[in-house]
N, C-alpha and C. Protein backbone atom coordinates (compact mmCIF):
# COMPACT_ATOMS: atom_id res chain seq x y z
N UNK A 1 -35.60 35.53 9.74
CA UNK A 1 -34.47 36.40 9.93
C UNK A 1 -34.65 37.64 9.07
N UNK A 2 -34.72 38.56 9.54
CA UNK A 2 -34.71 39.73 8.95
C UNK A 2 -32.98 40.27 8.42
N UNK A 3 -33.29 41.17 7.30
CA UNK A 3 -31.80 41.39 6.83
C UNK A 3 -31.95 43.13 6.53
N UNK A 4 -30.67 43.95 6.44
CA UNK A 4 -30.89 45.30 5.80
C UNK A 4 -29.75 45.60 5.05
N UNK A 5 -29.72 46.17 4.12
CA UNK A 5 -28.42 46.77 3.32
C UNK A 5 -28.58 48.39 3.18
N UNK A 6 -27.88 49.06 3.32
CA UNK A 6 -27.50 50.59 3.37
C UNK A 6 -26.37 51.36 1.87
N UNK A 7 -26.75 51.86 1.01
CA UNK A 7 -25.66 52.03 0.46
C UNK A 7 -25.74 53.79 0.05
N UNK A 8 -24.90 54.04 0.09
CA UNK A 8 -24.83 55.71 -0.39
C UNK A 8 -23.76 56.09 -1.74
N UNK A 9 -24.47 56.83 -2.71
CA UNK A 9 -23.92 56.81 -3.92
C UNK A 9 -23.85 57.52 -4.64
N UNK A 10 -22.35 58.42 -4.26
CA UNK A 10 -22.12 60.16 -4.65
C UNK A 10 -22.33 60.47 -5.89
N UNK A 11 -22.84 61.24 -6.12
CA UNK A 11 -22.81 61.69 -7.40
C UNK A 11 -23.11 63.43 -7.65
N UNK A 12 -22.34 63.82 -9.04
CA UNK A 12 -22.98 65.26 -9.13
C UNK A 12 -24.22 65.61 -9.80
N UNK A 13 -25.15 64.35 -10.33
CA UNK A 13 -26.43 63.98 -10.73
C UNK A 13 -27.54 63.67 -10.00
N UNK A 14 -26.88 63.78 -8.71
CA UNK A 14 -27.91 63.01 -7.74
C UNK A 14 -29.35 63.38 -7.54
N UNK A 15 -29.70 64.74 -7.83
CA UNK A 15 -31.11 65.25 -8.32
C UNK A 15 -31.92 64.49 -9.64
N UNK A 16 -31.28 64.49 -10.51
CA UNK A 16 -31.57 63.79 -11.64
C UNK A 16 -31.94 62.02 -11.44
N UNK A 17 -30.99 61.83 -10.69
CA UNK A 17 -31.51 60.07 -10.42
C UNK A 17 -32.38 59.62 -9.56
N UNK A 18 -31.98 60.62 -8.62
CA UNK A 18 -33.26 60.64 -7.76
C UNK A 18 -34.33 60.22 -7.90
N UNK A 19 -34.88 61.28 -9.37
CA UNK A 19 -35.72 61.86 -9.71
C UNK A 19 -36.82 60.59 -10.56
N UNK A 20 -35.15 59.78 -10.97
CA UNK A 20 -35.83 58.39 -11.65
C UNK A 20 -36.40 57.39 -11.09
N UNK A 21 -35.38 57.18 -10.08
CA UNK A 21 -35.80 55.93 -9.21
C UNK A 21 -36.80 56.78 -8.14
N UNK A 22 -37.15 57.52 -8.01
CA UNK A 22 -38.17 57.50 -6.70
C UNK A 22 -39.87 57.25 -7.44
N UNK A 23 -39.52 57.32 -8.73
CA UNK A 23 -40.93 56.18 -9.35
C UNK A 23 -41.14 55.63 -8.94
N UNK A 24 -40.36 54.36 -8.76
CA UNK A 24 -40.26 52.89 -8.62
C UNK A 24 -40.68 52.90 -7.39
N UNK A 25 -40.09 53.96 -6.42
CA UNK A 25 -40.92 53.20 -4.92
C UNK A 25 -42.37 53.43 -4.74
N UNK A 26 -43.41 53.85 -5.77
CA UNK A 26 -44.42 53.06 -5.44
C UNK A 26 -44.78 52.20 -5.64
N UNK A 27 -44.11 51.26 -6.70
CA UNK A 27 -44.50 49.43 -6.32
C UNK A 27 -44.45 49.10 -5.21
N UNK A 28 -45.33 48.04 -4.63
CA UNK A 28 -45.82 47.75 -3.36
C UNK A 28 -45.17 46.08 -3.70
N UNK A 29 -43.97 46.30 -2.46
CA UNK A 29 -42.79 45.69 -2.53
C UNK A 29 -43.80 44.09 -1.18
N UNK A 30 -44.04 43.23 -1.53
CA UNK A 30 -44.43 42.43 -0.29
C UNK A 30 -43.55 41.85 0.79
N UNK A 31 -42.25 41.83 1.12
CA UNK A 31 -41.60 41.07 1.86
C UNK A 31 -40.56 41.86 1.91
N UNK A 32 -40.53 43.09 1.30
CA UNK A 32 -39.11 44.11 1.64
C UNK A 32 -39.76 45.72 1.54
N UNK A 33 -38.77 46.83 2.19
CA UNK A 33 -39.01 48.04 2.48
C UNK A 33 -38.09 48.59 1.50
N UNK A 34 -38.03 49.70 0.89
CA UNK A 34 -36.99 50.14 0.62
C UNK A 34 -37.21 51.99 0.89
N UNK A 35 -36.20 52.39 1.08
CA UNK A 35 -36.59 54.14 1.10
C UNK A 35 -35.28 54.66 0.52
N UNK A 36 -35.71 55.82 -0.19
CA UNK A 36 -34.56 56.56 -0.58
C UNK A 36 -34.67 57.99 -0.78
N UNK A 37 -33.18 58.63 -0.04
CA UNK A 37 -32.85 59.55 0.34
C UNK A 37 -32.19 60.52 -0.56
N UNK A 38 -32.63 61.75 -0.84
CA UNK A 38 -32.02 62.45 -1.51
C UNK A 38 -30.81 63.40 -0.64
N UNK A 39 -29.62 63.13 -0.93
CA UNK A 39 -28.64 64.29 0.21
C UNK A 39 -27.83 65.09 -0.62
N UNK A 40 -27.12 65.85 -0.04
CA UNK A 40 -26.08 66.88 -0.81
C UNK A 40 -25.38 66.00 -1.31
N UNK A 41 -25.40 65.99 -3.04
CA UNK A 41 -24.57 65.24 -3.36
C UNK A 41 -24.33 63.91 -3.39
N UNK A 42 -25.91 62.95 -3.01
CA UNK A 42 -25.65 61.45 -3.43
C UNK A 42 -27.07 61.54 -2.73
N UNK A 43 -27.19 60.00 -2.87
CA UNK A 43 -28.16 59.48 -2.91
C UNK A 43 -28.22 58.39 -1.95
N UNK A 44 -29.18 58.10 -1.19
CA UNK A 44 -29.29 57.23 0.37
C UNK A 44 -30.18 56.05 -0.50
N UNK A 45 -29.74 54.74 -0.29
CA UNK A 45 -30.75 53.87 -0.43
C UNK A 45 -30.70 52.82 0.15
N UNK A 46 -31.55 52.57 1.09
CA UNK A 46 -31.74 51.65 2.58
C UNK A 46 -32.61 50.47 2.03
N UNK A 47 -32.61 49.37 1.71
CA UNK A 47 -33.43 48.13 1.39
C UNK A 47 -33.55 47.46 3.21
N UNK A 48 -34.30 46.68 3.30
CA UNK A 48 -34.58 45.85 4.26
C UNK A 48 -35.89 44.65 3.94
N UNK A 49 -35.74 43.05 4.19
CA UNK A 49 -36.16 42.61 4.12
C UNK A 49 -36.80 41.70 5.11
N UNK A 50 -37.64 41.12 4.85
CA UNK A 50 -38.11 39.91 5.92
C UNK A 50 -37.30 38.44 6.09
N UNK A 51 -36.61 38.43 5.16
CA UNK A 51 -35.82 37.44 5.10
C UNK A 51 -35.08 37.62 4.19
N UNK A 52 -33.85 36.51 3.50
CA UNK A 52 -32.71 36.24 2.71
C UNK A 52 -33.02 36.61 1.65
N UNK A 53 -33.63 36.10 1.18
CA UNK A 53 -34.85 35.64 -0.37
C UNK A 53 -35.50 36.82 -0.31
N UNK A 54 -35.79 37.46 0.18
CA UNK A 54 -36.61 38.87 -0.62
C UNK A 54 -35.44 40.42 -0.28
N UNK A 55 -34.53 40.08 0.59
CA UNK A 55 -33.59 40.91 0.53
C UNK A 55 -32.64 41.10 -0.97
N UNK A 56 -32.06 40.05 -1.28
CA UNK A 56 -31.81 39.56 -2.27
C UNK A 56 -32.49 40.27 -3.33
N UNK A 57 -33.58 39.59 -3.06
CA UNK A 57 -34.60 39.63 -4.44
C UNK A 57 -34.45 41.45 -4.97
N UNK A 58 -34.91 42.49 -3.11
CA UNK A 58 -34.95 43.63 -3.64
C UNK A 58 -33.80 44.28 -4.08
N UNK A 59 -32.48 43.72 -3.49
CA UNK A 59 -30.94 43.76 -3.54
C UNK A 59 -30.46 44.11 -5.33
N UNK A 60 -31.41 42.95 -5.84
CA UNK A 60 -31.03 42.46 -7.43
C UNK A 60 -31.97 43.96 -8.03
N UNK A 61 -32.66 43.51 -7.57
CA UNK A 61 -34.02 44.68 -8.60
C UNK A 61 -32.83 46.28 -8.51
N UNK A 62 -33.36 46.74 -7.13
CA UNK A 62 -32.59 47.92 -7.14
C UNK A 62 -30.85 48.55 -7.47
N UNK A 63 -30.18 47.74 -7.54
CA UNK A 63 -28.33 47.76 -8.14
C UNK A 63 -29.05 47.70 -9.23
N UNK A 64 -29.65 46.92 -10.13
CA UNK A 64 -29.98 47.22 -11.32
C UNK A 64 -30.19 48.72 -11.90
N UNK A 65 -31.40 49.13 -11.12
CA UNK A 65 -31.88 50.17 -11.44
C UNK A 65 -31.45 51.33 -10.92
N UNK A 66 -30.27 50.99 -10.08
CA UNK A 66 -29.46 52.62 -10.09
C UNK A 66 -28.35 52.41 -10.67
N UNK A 67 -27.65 50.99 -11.32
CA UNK A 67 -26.82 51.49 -12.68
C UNK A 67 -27.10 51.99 -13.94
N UNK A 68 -28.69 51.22 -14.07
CA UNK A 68 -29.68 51.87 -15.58
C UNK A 68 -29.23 53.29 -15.28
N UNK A 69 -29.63 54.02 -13.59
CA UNK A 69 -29.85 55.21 -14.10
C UNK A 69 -28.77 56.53 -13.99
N UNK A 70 -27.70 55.34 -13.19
CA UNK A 70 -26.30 56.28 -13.70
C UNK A 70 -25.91 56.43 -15.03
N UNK A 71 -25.97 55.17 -15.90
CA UNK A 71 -25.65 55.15 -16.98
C UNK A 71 -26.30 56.16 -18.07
N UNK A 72 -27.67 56.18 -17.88
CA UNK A 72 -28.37 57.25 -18.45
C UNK A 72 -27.81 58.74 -18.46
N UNK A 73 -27.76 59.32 -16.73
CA UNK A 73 -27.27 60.36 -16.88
C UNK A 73 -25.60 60.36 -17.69
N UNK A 74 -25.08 59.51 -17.81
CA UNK A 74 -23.73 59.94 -18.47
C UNK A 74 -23.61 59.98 -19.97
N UNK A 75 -24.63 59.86 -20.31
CA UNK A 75 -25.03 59.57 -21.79
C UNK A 75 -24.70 61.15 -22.60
């Protein structure tokens, strides 16, 4: 079963975080996709997996790492 999650996440930093997390997508993710979108004013980030268990898996990784990097910019 394949799965996808979509989330969009306004911000007036959104260049700046961008800027952080689009590192990360060159780890070579095995069982999930992820892409992310820079737009006016927020940030696009589309996960999709091959199944439950690695949706999840990329689900956990990435909410992580775009609260690290909200939190940063508010510092």
């Amino acid at each position: 079963m394949k799965g996808s999650a979509e989330f969009v996440f306004e911000t007036a930093h959104a260049g700046m975080i961008y800027s952080a997390l689009a590192l990360e997508l060159d780890d070579e993710l095995h069982r999930s996709n992820v892409e992310l979108i820079l737009c006016e004013g927020s940030i696009r980030l589309m996960i999709r997996g091959e199944d439950a268990v690695s949706l999840r898996a990329a689900l956990n990784t990435w909410i992580r790492l775009v609260k690290i990097a909200f939190e940063m910019v508010s510092l």
